[in-house]
PDB file of N, CA and C in Angstrom:
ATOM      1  N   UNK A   1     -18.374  -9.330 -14.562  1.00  0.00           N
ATOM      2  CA  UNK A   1     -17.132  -9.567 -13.855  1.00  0.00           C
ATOM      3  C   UNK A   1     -16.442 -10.768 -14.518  1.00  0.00           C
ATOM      4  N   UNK A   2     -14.933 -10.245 -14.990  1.00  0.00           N
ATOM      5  CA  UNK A   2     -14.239 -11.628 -15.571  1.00  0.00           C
ATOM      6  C   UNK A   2     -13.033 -12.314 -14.458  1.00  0.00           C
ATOM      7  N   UNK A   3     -13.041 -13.288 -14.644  1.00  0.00           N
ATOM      8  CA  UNK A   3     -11.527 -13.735 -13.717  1.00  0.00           C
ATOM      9  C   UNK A   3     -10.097 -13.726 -14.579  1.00  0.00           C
ATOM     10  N   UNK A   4      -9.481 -13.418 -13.707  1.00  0.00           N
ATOM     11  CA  UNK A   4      -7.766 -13.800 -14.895  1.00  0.00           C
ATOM     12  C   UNK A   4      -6.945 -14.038 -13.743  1.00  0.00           C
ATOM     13  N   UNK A   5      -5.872 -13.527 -14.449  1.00  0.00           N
ATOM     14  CA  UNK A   5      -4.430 -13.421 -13.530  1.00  0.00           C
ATOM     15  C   UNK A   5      -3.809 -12.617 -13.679  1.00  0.00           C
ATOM     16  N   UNK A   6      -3.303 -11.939 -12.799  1.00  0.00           N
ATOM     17  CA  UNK A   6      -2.414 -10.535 -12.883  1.00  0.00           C
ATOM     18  C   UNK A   6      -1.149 -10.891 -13.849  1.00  0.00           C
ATOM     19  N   UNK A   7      -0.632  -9.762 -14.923  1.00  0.00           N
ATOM     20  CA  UNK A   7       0.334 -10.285 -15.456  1.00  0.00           C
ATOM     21  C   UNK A   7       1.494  -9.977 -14.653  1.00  0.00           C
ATOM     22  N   UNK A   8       1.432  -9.077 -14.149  1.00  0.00           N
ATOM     23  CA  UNK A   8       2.831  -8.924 -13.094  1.00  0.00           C
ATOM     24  C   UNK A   8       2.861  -9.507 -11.929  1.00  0.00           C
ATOM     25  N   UNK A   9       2.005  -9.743 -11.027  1.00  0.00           N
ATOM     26  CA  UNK A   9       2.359 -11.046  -9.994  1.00  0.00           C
ATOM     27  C   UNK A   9       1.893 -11.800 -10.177  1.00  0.00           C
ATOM     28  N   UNK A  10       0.828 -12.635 -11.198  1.00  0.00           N
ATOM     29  CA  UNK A  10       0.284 -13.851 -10.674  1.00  0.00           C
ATOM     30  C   UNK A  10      -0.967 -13.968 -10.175  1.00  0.00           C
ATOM     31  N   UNK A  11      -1.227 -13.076  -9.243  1.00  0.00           N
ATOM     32  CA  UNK A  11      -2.273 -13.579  -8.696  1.00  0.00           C
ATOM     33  C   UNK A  11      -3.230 -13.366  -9.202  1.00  0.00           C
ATOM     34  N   UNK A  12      -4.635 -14.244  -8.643  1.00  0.00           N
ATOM     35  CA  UNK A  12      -6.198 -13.952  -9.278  1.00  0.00           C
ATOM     36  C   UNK A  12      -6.842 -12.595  -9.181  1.00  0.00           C
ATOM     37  N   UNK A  13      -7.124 -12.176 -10.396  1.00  0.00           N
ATOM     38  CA  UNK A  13      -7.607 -11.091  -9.985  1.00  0.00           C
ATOM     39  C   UNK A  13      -9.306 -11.037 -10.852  1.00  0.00           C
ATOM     40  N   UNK A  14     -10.616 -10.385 -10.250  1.00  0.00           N
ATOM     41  CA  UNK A  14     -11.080 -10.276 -11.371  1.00  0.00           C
ATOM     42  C   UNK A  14     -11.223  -8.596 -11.816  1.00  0.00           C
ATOM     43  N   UNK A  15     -11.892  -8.805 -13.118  1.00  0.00           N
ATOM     44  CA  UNK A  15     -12.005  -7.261 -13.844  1.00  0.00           C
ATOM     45  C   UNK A  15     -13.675  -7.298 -13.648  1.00  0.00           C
ATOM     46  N   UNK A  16     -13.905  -5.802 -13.089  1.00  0.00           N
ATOM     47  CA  UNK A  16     -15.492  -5.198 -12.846  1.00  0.00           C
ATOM     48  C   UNK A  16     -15.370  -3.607 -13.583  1.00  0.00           C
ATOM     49  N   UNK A  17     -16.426  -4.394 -14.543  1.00  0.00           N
ATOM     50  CA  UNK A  17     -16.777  -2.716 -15.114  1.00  0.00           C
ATOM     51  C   UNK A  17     -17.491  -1.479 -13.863  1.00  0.00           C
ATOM     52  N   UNK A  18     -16.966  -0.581 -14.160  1.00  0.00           N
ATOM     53  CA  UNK A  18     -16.810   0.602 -13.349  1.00  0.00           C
ATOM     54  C   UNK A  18     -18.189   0.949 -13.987  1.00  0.00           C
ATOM     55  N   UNK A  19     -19.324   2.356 -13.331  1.00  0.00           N
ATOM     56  CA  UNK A  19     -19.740   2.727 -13.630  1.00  0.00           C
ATOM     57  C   UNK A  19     -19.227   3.774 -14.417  1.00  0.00           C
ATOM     58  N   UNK A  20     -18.057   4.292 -14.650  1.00  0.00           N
ATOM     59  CA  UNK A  20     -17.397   5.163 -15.956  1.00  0.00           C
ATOM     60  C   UNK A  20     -17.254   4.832 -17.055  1.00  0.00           C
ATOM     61  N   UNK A  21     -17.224   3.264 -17.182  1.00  0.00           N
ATOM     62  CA  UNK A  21     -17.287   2.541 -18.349  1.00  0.00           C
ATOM     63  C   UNK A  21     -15.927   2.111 -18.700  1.00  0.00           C
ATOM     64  N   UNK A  22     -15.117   1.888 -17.350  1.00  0.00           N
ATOM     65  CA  UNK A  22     -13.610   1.220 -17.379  1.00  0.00           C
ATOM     66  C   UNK A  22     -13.729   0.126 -16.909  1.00  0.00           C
ATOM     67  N   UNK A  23     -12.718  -0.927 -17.227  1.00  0.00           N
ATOM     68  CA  UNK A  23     -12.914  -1.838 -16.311  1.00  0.00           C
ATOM     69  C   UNK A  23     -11.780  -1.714 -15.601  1.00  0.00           C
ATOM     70  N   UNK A  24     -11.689  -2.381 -14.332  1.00  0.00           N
ATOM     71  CA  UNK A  24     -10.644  -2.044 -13.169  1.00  0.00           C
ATOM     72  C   UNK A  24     -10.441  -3.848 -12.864  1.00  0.00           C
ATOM     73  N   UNK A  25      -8.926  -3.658 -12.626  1.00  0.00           N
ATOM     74  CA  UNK A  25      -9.252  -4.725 -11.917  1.00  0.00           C
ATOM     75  C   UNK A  25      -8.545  -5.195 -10.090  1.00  0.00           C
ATOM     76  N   UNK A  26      -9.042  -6.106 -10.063  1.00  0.00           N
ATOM     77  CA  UNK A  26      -9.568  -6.036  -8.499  1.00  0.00           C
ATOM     78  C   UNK A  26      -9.003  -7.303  -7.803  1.00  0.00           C
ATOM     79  N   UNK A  27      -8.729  -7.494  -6.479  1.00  0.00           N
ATOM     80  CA  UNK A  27      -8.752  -8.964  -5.839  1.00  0.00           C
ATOM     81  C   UNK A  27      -9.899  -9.614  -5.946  1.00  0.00           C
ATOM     82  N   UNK A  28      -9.256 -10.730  -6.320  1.00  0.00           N
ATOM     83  CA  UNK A  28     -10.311 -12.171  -6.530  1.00  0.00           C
ATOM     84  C   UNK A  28     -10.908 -12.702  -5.439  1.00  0.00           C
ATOM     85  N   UNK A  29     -10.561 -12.295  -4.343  1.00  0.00           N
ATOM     86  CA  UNK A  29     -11.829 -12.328  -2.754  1.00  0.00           C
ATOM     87  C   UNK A  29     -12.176 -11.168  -2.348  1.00  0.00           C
ATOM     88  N   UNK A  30     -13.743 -11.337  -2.244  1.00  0.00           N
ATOM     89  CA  UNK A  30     -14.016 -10.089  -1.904  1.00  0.00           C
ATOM     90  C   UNK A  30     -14.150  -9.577  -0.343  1.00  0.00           C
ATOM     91  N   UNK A  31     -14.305  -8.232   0.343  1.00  0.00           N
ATOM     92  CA  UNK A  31     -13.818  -7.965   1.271  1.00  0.00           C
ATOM     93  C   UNK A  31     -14.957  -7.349   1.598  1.00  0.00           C
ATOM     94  N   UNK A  32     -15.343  -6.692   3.329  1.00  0.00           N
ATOM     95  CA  UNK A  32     -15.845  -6.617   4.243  1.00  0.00           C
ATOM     96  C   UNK A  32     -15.861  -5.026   3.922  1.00  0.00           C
ATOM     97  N   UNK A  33     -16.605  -3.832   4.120  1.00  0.00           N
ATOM     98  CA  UNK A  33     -15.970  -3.035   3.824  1.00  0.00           C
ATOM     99  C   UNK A  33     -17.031  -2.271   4.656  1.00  0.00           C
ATOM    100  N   UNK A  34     -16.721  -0.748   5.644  1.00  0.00           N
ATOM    101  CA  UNK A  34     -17.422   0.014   5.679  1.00  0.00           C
ATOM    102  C   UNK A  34     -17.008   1.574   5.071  1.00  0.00           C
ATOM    103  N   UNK A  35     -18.510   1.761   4.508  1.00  0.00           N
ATOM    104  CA  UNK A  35     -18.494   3.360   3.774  1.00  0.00           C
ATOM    105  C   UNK A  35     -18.381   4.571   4.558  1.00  0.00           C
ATOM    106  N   UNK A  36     -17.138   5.248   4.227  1.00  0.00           N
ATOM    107  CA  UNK A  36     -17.180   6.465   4.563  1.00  0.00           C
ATOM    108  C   UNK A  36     -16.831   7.855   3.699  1.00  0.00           C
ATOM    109  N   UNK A  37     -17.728   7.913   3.026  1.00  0.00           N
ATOM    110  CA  UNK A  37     -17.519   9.006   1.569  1.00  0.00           C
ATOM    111  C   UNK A  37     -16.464  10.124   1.950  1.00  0.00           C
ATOM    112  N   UNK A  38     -16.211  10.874   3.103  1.00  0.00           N
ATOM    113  CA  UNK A  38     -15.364  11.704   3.234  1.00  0.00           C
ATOM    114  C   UNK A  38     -14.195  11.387   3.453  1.00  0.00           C
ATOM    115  N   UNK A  39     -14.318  10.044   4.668  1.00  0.00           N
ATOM    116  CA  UNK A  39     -12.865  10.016   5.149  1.00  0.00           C
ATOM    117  C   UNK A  39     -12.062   8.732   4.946  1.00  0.00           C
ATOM    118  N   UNK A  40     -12.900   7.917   4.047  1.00  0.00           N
ATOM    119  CA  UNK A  40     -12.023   6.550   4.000  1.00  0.00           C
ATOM    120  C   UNK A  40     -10.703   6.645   3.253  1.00  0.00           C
ATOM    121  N   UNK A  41      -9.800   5.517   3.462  1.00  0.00           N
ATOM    122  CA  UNK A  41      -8.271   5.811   2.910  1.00  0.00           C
ATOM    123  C   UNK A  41      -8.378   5.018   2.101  1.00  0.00           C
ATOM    124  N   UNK A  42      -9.246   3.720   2.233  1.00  0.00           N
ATOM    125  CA  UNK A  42      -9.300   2.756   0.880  1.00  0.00           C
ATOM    126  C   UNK A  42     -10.170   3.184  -0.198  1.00  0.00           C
ATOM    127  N   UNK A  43      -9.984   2.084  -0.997  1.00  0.00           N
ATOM    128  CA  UNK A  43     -11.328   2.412  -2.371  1.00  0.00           C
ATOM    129  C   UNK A  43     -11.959   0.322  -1.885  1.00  0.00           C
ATOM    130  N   UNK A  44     -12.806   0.620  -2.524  1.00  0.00           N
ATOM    131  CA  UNK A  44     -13.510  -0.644  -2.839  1.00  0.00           C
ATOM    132  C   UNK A  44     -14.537  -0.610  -4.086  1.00  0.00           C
ATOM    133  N   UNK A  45     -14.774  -1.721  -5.104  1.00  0.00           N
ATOM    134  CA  UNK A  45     -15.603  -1.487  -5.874  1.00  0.00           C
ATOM    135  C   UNK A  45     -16.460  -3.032  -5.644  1.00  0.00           C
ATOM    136  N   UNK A  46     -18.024  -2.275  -5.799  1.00  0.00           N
ATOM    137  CA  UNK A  46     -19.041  -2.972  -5.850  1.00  0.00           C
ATOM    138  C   UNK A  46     -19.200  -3.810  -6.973  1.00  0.00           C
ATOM    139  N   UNK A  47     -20.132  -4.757  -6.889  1.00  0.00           N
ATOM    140  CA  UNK A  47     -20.289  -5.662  -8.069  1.00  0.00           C
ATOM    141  C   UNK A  47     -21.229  -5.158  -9.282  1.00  0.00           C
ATOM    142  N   UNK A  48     -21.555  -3.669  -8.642  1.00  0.00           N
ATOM    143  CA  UNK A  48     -22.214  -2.778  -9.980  1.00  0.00           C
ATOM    144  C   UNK A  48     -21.776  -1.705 -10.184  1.00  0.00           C
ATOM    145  N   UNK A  49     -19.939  -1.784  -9.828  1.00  0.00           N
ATOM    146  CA  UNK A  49     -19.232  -1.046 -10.800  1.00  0.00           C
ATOM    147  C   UNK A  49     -18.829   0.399  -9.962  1.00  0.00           C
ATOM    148  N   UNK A  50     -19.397   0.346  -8.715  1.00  0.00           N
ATOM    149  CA  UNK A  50     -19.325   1.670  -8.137  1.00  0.00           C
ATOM    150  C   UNK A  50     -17.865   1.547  -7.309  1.00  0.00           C
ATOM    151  N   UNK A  51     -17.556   2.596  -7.238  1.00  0.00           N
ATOM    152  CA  UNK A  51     -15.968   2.916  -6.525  1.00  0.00           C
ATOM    153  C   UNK A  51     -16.390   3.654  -5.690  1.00  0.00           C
ATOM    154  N   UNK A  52     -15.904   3.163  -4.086  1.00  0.00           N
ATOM    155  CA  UNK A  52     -16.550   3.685  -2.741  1.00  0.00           C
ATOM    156  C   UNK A  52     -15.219   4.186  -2.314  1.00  0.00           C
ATOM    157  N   UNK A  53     -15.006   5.612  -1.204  1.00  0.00           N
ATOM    158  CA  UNK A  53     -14.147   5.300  -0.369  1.00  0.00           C
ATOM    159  C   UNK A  53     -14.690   4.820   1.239  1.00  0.00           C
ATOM    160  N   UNK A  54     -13.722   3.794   1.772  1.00  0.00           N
ATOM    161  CA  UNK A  54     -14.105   3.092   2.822  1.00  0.00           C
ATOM    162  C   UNK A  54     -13.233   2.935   3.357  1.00  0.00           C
ATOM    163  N   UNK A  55     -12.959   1.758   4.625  1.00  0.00           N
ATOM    164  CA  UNK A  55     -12.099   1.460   5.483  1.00  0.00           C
ATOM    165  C   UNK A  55     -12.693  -0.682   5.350  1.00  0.00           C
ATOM    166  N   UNK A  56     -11.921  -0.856   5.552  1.00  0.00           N
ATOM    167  CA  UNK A  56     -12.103  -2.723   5.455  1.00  0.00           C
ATOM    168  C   UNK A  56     -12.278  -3.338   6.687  1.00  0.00           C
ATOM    169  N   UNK A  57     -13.037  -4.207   7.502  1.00  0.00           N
ATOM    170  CA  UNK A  57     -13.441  -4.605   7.848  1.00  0.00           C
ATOM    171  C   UNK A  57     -13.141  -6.096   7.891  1.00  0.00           C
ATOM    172  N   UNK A  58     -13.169  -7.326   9.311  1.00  0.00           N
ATOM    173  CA  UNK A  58     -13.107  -8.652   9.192  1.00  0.00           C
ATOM    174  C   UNK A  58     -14.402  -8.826  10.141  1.00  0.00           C
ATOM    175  N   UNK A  59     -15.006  -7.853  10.315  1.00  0.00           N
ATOM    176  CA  UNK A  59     -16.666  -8.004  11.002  1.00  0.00           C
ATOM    177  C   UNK A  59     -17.785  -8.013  10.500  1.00  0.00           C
ATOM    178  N   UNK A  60     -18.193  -8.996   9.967  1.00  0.00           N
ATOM    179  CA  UNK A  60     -19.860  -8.901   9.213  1.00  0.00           C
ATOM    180  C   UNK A  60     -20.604  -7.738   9.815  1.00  0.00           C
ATOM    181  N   UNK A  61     -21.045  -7.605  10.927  1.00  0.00           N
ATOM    182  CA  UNK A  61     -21.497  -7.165  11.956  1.00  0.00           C
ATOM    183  C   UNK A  61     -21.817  -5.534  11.627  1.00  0.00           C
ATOM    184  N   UNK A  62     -20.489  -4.962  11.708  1.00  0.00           N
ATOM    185  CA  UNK A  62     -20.239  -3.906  11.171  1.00  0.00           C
ATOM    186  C   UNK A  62     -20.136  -3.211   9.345  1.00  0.00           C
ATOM    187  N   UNK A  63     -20.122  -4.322   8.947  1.00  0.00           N
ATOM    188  CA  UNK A  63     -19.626  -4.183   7.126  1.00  0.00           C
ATOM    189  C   UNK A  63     -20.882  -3.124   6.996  1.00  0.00           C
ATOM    190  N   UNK A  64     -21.163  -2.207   6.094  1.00  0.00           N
ATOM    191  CA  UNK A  64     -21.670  -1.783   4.982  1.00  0.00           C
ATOM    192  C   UNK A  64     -22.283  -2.580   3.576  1.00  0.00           C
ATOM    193  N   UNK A  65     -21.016  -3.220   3.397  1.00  0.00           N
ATOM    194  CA  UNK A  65     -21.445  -4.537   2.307  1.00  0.00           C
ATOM    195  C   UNK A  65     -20.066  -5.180   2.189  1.00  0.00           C
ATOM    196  N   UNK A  66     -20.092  -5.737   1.390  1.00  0.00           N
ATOM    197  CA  UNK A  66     -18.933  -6.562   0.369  1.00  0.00           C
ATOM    198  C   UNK A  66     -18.507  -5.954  -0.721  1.00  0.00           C
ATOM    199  N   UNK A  67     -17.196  -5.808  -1.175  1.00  0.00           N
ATOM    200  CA  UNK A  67     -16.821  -5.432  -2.494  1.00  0.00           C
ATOM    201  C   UNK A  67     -15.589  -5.920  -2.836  1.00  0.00           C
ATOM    202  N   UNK A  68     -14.622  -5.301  -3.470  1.00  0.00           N
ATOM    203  CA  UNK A  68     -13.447  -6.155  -4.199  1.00  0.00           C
ATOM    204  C   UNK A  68     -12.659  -4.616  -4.110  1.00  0.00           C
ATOM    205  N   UNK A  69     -11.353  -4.947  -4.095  1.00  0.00           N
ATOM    206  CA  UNK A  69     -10.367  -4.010  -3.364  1.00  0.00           C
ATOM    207  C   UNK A  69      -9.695  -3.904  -4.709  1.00  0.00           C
ATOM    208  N   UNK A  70      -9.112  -2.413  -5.448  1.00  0.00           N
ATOM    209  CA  UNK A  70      -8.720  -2.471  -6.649  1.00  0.00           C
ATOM    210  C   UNK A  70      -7.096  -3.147  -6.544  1.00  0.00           C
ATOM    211  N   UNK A  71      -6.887  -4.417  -7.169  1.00  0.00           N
ATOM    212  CA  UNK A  71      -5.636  -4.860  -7.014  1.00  0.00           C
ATOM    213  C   UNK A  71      -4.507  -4.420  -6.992  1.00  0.00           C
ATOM    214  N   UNK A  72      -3.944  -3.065  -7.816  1.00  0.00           N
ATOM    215  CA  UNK A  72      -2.844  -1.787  -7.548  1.00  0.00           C
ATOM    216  C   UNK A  72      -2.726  -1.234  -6.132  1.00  0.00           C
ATOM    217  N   UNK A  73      -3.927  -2.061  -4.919  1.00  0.00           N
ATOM    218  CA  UNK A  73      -3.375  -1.648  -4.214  1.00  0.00           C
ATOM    219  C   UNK A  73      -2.515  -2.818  -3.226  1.00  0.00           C
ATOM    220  N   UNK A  74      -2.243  -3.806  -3.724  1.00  0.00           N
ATOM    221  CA  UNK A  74      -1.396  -5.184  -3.126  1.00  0.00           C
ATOM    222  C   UNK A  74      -1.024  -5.585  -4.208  1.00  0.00           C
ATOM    223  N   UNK A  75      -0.708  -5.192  -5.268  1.00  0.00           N
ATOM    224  CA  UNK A  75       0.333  -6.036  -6.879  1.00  0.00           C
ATOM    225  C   UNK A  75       1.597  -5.435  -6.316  1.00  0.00           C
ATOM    226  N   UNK A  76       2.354  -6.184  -6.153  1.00  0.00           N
ATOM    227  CA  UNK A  76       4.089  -5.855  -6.348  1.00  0.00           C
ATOM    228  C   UNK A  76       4.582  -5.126  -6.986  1.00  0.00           C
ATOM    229  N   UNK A  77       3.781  -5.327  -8.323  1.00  0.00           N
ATOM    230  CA  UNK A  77       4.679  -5.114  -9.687  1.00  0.00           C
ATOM    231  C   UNK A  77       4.041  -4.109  -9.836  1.00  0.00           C
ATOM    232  N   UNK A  78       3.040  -3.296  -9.392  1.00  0.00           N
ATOM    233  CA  UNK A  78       2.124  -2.028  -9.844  1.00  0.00           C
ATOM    234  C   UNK A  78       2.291  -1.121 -10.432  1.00  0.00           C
ATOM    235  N   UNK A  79       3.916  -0.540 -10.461  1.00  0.00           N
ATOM    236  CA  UNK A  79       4.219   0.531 -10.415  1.00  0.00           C
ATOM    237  C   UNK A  79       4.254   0.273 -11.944  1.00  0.00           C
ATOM    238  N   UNK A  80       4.601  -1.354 -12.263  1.00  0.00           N
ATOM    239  CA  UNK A  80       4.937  -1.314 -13.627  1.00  0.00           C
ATOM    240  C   UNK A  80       3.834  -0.699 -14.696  1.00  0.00           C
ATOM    241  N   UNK A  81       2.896  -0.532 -13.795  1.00  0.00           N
ATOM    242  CA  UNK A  81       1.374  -0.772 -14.880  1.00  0.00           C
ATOM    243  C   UNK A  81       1.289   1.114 -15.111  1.00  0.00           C
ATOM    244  N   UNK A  82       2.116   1.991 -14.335  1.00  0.00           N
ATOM    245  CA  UNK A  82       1.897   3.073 -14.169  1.00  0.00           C
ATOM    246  C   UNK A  82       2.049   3.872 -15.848  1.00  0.00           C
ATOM    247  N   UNK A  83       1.051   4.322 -15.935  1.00  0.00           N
ATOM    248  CA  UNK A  83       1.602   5.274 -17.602  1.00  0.00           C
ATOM    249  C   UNK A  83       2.629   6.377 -17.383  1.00  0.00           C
ATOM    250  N   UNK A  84       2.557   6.832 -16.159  1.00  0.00           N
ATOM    251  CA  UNK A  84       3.351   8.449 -15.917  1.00  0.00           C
ATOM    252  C   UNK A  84       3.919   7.792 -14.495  1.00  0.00           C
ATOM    253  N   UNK A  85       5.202   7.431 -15.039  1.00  0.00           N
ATOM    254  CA  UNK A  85       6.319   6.839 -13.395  1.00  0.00           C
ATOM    255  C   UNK A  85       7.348   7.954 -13.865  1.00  0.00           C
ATOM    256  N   UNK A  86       7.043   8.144 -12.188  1.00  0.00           N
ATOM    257  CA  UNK A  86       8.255   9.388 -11.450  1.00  0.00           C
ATOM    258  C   UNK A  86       9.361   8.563 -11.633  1.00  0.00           C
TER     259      UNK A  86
END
């Protein structure tokens, strides 16, 4: 896992190699997350690269685990990063 900064907003983000062998990158705090393989609306990726779908969480209690939220989904500028924009 590396740290940087987003080039289109700024903010911290880090990069986690994917188990596909991409790296993605992600918010720089990581988040609360519970797994639900069928029906979650989020993604989250683990610190060994795995991409879950889930739902997020501010309850230890309840979490599944911790992971890092892929940053395209809170960058401003995201759309810029898009290869194929409608």
């Amino acid at each position: 896992m590396r740290e940087g900064i987003c080039k289109g907003c700024g903010a911290a983000i880090v990069w986690i190699g994917t188990q596909g062998g991409k790296s993605m990158p992600c918010d720089a705090s990581p988040r609360y997350y519970i797994a639900k393989p069928r029906s979650g609306t989020k993604k989250i990726v683990t610190t060994n690269g795995e991409v879950l779908s889930c739902e997020y969480t501010e309850d230890p209690r309840k979490a599944t685990g911790t992971g890092f939220a892929p940053h395209w989904g809170s960058c401003r500028a995201a759309r810029s990063f898009r290869r194929y924009q409608n």
